[in-house]
N, C-alpha and C. Protein backbone atom coordinates (compact mmCIF):
# COMPACT_ATOMS: atom_id res chain seq x y z
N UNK A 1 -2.65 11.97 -10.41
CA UNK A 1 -2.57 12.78 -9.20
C UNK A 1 -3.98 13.12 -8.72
N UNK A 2 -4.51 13.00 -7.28
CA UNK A 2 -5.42 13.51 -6.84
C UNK A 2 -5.27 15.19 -7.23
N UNK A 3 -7.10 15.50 -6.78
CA UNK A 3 -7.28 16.65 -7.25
C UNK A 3 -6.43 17.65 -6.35
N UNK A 4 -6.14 17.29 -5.40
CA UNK A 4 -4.81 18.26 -4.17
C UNK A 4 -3.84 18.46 -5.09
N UNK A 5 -3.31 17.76 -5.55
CA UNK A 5 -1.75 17.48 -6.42
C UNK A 5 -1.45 16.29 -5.85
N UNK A 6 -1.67 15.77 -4.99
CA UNK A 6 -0.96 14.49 -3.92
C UNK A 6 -0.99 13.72 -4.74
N UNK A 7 -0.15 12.51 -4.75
CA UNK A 7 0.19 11.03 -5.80
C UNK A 7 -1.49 10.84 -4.54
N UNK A 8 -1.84 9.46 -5.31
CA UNK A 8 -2.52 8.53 -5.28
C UNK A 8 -1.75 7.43 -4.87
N UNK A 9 -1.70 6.32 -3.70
CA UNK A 9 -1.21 5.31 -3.48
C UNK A 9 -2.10 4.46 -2.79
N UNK A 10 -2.16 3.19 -2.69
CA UNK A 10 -1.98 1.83 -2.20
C UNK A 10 -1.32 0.84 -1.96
N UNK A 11 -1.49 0.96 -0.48
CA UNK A 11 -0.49 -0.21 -0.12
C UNK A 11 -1.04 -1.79 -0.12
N UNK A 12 0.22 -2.35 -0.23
CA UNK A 12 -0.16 -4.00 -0.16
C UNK A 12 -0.33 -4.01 1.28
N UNK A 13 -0.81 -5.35 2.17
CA UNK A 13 -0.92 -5.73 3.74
C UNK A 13 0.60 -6.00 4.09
N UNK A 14 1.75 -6.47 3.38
CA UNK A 14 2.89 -6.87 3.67
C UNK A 14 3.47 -5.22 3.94
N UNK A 15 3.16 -3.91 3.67
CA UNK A 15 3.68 -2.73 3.54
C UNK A 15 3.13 -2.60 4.81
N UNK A 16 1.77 -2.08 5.23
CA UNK A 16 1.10 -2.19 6.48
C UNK A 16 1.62 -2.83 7.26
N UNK A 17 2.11 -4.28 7.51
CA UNK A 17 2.63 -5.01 8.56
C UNK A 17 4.42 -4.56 8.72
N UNK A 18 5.23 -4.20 7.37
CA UNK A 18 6.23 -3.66 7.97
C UNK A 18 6.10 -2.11 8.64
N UNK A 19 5.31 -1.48 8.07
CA UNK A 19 5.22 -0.26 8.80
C UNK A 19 4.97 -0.09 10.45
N UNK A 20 4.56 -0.94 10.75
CA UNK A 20 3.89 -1.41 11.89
C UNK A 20 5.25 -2.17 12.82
N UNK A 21 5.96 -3.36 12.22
CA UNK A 21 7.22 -4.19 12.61
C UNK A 21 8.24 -3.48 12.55
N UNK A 22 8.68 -2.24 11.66
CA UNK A 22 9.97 -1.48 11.89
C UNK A 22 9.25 -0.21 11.65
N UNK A 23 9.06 0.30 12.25
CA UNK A 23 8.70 1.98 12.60
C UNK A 23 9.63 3.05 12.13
N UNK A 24 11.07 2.85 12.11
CA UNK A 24 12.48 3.58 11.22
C UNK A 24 12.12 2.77 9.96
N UNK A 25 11.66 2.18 9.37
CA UNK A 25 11.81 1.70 8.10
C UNK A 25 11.03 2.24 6.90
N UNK A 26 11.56 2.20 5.82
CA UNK A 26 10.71 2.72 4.46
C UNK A 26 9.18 2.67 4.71
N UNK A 27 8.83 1.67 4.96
CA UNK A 27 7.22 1.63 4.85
C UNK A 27 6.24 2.64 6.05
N UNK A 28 7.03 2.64 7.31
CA UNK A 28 7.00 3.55 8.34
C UNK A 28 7.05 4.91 8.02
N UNK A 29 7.90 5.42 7.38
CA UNK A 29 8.36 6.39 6.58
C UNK A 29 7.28 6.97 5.66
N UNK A 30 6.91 5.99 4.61
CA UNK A 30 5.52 6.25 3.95
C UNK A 30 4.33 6.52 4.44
N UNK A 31 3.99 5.77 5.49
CA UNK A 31 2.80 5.95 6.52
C UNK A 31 2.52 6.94 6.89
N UNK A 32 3.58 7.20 8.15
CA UNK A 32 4.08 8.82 8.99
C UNK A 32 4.12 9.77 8.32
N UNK A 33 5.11 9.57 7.59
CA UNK A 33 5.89 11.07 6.76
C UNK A 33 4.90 11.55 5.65
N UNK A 34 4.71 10.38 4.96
CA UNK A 34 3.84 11.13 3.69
C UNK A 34 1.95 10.93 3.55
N UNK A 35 1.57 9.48 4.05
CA UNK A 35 0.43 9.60 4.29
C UNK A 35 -0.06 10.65 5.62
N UNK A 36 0.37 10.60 6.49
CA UNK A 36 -0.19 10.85 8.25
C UNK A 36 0.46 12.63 7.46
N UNK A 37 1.37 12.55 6.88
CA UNK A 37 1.91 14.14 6.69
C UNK A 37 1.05 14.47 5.58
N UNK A 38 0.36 14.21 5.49
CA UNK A 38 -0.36 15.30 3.64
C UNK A 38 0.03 15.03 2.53
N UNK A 39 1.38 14.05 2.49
CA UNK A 39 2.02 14.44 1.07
C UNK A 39 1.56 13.33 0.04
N UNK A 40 0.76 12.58 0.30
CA UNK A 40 0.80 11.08 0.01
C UNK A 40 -1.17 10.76 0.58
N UNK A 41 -1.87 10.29 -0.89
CA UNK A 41 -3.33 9.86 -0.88
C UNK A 41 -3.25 8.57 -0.68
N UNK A 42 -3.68 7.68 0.27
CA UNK A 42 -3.98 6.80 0.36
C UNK A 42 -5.26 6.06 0.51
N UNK A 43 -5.46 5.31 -0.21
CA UNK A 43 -6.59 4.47 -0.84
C UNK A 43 -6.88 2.87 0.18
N UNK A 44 -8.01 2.73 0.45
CA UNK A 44 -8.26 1.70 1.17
C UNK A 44 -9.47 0.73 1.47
N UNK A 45 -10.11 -0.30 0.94
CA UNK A 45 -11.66 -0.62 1.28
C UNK A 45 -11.18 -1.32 2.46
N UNK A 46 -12.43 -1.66 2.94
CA UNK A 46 -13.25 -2.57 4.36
C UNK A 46 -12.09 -3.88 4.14
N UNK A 47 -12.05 -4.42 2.82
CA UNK A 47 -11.56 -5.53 2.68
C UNK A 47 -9.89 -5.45 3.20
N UNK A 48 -9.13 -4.92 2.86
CA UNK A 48 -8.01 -4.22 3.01
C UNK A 48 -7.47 -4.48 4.42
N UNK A 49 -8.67 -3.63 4.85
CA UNK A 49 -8.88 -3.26 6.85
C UNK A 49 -8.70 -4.51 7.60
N UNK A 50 -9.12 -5.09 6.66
CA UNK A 50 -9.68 -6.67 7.53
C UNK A 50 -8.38 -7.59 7.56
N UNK A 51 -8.37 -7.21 6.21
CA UNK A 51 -6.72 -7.87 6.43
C UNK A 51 -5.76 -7.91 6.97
N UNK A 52 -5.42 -6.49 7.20
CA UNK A 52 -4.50 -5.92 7.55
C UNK A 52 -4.49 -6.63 9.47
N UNK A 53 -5.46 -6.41 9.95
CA UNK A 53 -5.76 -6.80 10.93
C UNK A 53 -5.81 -8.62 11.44
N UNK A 54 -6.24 -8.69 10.61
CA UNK A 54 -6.35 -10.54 10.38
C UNK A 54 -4.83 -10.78 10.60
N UNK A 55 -3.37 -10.42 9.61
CA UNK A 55 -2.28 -10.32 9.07
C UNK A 55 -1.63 -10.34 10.70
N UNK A 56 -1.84 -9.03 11.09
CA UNK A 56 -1.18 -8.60 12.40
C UNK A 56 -2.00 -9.35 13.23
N UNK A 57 -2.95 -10.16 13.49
CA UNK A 57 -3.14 -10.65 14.92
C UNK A 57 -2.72 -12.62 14.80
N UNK A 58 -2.07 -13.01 13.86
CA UNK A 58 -1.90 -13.83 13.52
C UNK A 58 -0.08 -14.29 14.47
N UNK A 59 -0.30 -15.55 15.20
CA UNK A 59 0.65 -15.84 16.31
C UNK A 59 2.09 -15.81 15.79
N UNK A 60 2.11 -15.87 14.57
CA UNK A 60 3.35 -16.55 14.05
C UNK A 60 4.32 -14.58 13.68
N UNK A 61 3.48 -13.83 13.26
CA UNK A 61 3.77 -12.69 13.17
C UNK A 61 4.30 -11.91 14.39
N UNK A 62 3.11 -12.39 15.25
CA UNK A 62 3.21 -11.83 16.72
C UNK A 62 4.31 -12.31 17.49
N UNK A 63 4.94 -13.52 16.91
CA UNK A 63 6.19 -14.05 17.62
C UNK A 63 7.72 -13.24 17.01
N UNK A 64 7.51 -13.33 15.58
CA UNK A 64 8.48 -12.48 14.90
C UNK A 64 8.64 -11.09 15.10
N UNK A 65 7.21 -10.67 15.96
CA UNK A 65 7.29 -9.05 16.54
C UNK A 65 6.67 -8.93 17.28
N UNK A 66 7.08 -8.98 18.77
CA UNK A 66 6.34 -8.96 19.97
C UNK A 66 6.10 -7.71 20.31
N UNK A 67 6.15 -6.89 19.87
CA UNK A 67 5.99 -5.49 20.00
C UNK A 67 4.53 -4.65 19.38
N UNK A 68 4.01 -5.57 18.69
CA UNK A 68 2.49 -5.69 18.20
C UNK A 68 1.72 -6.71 18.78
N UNK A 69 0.70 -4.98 19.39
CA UNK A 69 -0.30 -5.76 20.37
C UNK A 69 -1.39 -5.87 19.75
N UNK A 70 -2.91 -6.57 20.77
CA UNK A 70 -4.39 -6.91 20.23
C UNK A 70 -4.25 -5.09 19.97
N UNK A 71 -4.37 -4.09 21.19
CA UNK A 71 -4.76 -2.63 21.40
C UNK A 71 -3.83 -1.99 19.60
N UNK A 72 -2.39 -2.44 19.65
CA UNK A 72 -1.52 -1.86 18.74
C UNK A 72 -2.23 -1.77 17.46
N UNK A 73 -2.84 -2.95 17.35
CA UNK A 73 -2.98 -3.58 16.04
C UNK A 73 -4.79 -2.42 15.60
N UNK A 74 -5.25 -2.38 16.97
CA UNK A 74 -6.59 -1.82 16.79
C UNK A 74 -6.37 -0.25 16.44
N UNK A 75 -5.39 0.08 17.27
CA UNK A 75 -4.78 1.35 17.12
C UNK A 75 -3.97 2.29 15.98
N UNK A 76 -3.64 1.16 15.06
CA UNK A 76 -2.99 1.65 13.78
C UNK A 76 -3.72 1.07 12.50
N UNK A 77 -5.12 0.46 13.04
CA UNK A 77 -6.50 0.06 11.88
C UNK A 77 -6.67 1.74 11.93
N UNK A 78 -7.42 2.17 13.07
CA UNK A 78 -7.69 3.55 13.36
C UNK A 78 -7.52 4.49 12.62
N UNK A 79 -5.79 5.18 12.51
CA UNK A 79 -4.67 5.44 12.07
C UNK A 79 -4.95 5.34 10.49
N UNK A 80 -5.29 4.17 9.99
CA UNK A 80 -5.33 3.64 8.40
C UNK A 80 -6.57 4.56 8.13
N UNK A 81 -7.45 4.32 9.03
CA UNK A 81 -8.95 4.83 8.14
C UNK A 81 -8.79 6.39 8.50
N UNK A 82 -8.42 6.94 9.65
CA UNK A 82 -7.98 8.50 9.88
C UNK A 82 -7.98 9.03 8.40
N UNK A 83 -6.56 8.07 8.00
CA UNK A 83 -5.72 8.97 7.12
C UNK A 83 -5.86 8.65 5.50
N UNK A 84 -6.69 7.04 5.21
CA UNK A 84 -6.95 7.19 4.11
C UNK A 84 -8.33 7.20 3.68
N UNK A 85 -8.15 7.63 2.29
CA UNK A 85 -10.11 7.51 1.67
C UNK A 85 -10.19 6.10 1.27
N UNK A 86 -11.72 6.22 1.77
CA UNK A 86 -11.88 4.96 1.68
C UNK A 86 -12.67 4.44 0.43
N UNK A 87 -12.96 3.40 -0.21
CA UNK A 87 -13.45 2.82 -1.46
C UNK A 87 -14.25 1.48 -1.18
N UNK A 88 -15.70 1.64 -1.03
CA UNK A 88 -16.78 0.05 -0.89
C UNK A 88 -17.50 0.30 -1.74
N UNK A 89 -18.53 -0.11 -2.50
CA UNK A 89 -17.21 -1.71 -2.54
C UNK A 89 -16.21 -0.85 -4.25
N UNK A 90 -15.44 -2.49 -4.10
CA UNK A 90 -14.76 -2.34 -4.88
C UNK A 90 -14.51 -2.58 -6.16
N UNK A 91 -14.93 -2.35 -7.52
CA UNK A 91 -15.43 -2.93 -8.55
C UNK A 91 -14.05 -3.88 -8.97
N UNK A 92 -14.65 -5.21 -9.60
CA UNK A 92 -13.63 -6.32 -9.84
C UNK A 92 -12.82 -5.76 -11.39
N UNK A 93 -12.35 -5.26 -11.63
CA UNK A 93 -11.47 -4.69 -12.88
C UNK A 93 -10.63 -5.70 -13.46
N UNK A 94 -9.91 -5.91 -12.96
CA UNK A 94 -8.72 -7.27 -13.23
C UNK A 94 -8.74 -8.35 -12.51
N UNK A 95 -8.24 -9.53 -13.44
CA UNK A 95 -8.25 -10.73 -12.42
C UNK A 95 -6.94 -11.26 -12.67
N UNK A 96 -6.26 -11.70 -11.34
CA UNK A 96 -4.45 -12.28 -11.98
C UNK A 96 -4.64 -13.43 -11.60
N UNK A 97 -4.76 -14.69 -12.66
CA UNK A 97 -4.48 -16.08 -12.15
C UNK A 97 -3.41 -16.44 -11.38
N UNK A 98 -2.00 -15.55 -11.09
CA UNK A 98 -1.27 -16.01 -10.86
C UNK A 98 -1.15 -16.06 -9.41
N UNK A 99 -2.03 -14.93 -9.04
CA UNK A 99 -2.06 -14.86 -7.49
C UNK A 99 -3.47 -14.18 -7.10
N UNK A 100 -4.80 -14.51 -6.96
CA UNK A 100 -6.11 -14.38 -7.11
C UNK A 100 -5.99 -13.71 -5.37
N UNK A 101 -4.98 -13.82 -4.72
CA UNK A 101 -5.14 -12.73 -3.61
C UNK A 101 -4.54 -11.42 -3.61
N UNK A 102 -3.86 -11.39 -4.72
CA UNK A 102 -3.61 -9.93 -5.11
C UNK A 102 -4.32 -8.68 -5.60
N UNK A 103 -5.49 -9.28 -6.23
CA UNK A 103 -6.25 -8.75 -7.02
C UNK A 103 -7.57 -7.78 -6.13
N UNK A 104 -7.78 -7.74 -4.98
CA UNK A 104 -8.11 -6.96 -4.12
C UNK A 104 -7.22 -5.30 -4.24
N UNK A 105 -5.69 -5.55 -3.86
CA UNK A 105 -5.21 -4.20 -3.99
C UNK A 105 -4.90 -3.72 -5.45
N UNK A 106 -4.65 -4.44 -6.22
CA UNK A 106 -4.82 -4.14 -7.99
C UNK A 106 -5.91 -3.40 -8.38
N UNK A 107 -7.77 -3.88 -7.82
CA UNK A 107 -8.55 -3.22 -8.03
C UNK A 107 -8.84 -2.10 -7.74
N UNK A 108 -8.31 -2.43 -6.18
CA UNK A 108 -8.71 -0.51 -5.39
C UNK A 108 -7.56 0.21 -6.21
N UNK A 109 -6.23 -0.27 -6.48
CA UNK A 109 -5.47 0.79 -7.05
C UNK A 109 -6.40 1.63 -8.73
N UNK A 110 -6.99 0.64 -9.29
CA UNK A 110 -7.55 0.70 -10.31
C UNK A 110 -8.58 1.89 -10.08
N UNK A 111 -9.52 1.52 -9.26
CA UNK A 111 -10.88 2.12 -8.92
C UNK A 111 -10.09 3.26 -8.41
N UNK A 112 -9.38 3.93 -7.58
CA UNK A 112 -8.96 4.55 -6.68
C UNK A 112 -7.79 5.93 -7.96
N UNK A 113 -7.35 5.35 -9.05
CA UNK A 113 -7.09 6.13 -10.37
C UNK A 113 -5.66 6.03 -9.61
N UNK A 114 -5.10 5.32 -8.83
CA UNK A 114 -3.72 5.44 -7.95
C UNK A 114 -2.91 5.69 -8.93
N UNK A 115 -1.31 6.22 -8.32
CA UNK A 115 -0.59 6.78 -9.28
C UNK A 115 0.33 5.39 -8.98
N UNK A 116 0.26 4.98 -7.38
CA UNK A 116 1.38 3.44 -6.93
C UNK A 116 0.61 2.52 -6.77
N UNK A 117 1.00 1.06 -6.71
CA UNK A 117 0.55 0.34 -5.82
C UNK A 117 1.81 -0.11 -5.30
N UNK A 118 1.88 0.22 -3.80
CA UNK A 118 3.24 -0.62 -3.36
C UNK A 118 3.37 -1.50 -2.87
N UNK A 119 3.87 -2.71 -3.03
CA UNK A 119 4.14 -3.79 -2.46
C UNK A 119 5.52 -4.45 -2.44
N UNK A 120 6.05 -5.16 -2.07
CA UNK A 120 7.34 -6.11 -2.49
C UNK A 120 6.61 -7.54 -2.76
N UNK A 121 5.55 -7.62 -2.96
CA UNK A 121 4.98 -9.04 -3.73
C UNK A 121 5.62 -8.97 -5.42
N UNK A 122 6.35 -10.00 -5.53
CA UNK A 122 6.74 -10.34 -7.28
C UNK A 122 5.18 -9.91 -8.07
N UNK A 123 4.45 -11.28 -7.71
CA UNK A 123 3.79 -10.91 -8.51
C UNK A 123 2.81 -10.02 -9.36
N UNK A 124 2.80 -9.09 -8.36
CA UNK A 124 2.41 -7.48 -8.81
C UNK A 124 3.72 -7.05 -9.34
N UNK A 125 4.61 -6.70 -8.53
CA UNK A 125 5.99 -6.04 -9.34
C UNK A 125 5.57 -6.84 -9.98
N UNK A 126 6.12 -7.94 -11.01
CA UNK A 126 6.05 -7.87 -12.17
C UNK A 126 5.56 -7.86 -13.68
N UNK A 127 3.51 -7.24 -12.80
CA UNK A 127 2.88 -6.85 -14.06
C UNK A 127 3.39 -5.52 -14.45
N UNK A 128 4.53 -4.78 -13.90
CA UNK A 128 5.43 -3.68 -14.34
C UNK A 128 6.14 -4.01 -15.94
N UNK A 129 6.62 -5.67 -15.89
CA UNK A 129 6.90 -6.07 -17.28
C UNK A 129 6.21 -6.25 -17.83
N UNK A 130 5.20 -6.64 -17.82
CA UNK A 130 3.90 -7.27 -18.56
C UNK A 130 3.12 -6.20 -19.94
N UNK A 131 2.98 -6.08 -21.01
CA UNK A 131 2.82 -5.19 -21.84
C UNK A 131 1.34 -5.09 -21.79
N UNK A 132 0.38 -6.02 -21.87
CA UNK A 132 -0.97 -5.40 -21.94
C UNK A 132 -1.13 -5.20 -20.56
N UNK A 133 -1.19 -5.31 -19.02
CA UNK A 133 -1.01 -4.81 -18.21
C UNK A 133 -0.64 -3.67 -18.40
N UNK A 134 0.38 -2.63 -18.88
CA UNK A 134 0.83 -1.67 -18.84
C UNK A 134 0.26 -1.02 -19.58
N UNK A 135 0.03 -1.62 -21.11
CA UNK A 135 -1.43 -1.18 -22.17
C UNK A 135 -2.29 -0.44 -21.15
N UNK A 136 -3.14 -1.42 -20.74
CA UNK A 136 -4.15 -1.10 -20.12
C UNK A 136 -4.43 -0.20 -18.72
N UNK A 137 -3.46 -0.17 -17.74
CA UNK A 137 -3.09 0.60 -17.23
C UNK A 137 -1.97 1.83 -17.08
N UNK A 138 -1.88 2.54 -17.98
CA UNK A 138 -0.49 3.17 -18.08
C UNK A 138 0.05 3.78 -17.25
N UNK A 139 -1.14 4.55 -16.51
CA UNK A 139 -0.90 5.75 -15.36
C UNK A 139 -0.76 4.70 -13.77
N UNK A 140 -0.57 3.50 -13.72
CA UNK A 140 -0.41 2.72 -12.28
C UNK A 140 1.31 1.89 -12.75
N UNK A 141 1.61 2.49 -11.23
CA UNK A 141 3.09 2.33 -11.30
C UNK A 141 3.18 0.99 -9.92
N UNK A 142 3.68 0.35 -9.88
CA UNK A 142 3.54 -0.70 -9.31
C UNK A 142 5.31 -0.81 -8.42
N UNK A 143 5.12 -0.74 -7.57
CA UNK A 143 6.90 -0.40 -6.83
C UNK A 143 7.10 -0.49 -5.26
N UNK A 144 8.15 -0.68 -4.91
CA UNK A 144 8.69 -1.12 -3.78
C UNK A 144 8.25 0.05 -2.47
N UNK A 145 8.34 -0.22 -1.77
CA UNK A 145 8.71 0.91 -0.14
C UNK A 145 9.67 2.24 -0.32
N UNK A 146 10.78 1.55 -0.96
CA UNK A 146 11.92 2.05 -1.06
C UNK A 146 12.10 3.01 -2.42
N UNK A 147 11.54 1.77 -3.49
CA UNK A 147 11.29 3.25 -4.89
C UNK A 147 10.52 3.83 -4.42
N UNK A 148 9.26 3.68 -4.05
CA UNK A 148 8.35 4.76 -3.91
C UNK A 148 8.92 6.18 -2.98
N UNK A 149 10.02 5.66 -2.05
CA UNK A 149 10.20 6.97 -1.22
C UNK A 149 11.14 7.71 -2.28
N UNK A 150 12.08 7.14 -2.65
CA UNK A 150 12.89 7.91 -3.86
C UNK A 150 12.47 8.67 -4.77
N UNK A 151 11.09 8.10 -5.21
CA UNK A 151 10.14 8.84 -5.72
C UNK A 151 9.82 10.19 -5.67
N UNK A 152 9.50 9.88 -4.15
CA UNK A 152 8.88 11.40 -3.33
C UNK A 152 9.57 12.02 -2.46
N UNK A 153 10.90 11.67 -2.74
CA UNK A 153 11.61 12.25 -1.68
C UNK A 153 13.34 12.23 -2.50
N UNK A 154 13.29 12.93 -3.75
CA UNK A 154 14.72 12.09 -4.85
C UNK A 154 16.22 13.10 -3.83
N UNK A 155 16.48 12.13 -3.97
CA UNK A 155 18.49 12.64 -3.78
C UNK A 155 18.70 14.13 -3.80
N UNK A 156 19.38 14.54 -3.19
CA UNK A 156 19.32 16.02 -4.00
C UNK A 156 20.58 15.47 -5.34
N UNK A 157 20.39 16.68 -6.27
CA UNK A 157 21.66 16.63 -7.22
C UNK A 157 22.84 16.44 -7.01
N UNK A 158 23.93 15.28 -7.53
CA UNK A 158 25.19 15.48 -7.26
C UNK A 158 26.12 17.00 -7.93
N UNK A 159 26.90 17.36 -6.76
CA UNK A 159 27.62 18.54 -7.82
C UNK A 159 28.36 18.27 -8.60
């Protein structure tokens, strides 16, 4: 936990681009509600930024969601750095052969002492199974849009 009490999180670019593509949706939800609201630390380098942006101005995205513009896209980079702290550079901590473009948000989660990293990429979820992974990181929880809101937001009790 940050020194506020707030979880610590990082998002993957696939979380960023749905937040952005469904605005009612979990990842929207996380953004708005808990980052943009206080309740929720979010972690982010230059590298991240770039992506995120690269991700969203890319035609094939822009066809699947015409509703993200050049201005939109500049406008919710903005938005990202507003609301999260930022981390340059980023020290290389881990390396995953299995997907060597993952390892950007693995590190900042690392460097950043995150409590999430969220993504729906497998191959992060499933250094969740992985035992020296978990060895070595104990306190990084690695989880969906959707766990993570359950997380921070649980059911109330059934009676």
């Amino acid at each position: 936990m940050s020194r506020g009490g707030r979880p610590r999180a990082v998002f993957d670019c696939m979380v960023f681009l749905q937040a952005t593509a469904g605005p009612e949706g979990p990842a929207a939800r996380l953004f708005v509600d808990f980052v943009e609201g206080g309740r929720l630390e979010l972690y982010v380098s230059d590298v991240i930024i770039e992506e995120v942006r690269d991700v969203l101005g890319r035609p094939r995205i822009r066809v699947k969601n015409p509703t993200i513009t050049d201005k939109g896209v500049e406008d919710f980079c903005d938005r990202i750095r507003q609301a999260a702290q930022r981390i340059d550079p980023v020290p290389a901590a881990f390396t995953l052969a299995r997907d060597p473009d993952d390892e950007p948000y693995l590190n900042l989660a690392i460097a950043a002492a995150a409590d999430y990293l969220v993504t729906r990429d497998n191959d992060m979820l499933d250094l969740m199974r992985d035992g020296t992974f978990r060895a070595r990181y104990p306190t990084l929880t690695i989880l969906d849009p959707v766990a993570l809101l359950q997380v921070l937001n649980p059911p109330p009790p059934q009676p």
